[in-house]
Protein backbone atom coordinates (compact mmCIF):
# COMPACT_ATOMS: atom_id res chain seq x y z
CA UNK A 1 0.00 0.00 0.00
CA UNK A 2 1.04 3.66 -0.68
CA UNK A 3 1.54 6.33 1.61
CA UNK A 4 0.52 9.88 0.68
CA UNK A 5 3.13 12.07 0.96
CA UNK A 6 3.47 15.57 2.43
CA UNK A 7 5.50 18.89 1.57
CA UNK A 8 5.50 21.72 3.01
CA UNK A 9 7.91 24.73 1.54
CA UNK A 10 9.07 27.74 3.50
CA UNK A 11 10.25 30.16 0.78
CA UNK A 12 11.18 33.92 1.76
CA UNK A 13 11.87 36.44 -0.83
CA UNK A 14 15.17 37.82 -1.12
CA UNK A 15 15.20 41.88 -1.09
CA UNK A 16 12.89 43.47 -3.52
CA UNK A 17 11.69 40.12 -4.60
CA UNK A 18 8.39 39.22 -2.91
CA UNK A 19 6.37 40.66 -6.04
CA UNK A 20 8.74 38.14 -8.55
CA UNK A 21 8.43 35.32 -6.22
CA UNK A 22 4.73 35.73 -5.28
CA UNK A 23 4.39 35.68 -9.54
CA UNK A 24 6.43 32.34 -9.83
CA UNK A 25 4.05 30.82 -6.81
CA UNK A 26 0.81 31.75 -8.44
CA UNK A 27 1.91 30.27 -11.82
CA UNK A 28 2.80 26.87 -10.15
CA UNK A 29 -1.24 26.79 -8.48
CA UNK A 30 -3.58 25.89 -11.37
CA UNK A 31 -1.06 23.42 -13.22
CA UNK A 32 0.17 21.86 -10.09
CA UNK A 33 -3.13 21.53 -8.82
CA UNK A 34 -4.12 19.91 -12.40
CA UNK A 35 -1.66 17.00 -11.69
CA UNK A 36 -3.09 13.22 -11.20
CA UNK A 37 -1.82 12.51 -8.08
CA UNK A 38 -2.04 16.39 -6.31
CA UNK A 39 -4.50 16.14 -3.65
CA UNK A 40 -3.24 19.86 -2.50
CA UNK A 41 -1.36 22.52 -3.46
CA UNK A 42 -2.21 25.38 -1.25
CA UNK A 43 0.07 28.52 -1.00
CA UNK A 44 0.27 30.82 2.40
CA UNK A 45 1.33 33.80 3.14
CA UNK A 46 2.78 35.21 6.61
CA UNK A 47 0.68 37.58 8.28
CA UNK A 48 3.87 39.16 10.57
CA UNK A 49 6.48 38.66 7.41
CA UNK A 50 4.75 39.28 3.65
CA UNK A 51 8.23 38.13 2.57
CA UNK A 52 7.76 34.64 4.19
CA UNK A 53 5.44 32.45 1.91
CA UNK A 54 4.67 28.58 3.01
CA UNK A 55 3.04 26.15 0.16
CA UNK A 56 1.41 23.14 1.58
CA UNK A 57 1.40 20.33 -1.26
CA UNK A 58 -0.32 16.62 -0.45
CA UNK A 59 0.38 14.03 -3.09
CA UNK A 60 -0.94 10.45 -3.53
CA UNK A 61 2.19 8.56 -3.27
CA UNK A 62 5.86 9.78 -3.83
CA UNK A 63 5.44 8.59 -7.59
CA UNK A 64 3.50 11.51 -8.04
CA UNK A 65 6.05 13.92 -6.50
CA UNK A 66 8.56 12.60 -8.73
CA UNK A 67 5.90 13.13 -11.76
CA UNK A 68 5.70 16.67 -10.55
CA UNK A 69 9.37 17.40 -9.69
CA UNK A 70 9.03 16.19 -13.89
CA UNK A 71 6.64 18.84 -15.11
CA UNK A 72 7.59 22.09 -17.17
CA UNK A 73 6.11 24.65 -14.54
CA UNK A 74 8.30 22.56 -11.86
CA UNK A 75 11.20 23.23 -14.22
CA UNK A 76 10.16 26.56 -14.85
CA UNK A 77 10.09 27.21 -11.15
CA UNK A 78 13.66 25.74 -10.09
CA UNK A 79 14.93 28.16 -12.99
CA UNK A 80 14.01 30.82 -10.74
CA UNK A 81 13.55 30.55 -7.62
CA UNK A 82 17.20 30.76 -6.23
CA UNK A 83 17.31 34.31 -7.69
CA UNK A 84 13.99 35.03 -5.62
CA UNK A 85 13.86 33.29 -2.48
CA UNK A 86 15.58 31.26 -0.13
CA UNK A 87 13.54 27.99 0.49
CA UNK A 88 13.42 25.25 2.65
CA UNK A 89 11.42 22.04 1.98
CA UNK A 90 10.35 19.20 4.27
CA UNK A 91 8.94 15.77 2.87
CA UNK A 92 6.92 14.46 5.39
CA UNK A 93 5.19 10.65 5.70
CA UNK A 94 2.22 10.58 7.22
CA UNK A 95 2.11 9.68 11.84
CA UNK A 96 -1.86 10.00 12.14
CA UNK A 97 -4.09 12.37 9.88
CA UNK A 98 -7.69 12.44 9.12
């Protein structure tokens, strides 16, 4: 049996870059979201840092994170982000969820 598999992403915009990055987030919602095995792709923003923004992904299994780490708006994203944000990413099996 398959486990669904969590990520969450902490991203925070470098200087001057929240606008740029806050673009490259809302492009990755609707195709991301389009993916078979995306159960949720929900992006947050900080209320005490609007530089901090926290996207909160659930996939079906972890061959459907590789499938979207294999997508052109995943691609498109990696080519940009490091210039926008610094980001942190935790993969996360599931302990007990409803």
């Amino acid at each position: 049996m398959t486990a669904p598999v969590k990520i969450i992403a902490v991203l925070t915009a470098r200087a001057d870059a929240v606008e740029g990055l806050r673009q490259l987030l809302d492009a990755m919602l609707v195709p991301s979201r389009a993916e078979p095995g995306n159960l949720r792709y929900d992006l947050w923003q900080d209320q005490g840092d609007a530089s901090r923004f926290v996207l909160d992904e659930l996939y079906t299994d972890m061959a459907a994170v590789t499938a979207h780490r294999a997508t052109p708006h995943f691609a498109r994203f990696l080519d940009h982000i490091e210039d926008l944000a610094e980001r942190v990413a935790y993969v996360l099996d599931p302990i007990a969820t409803t």
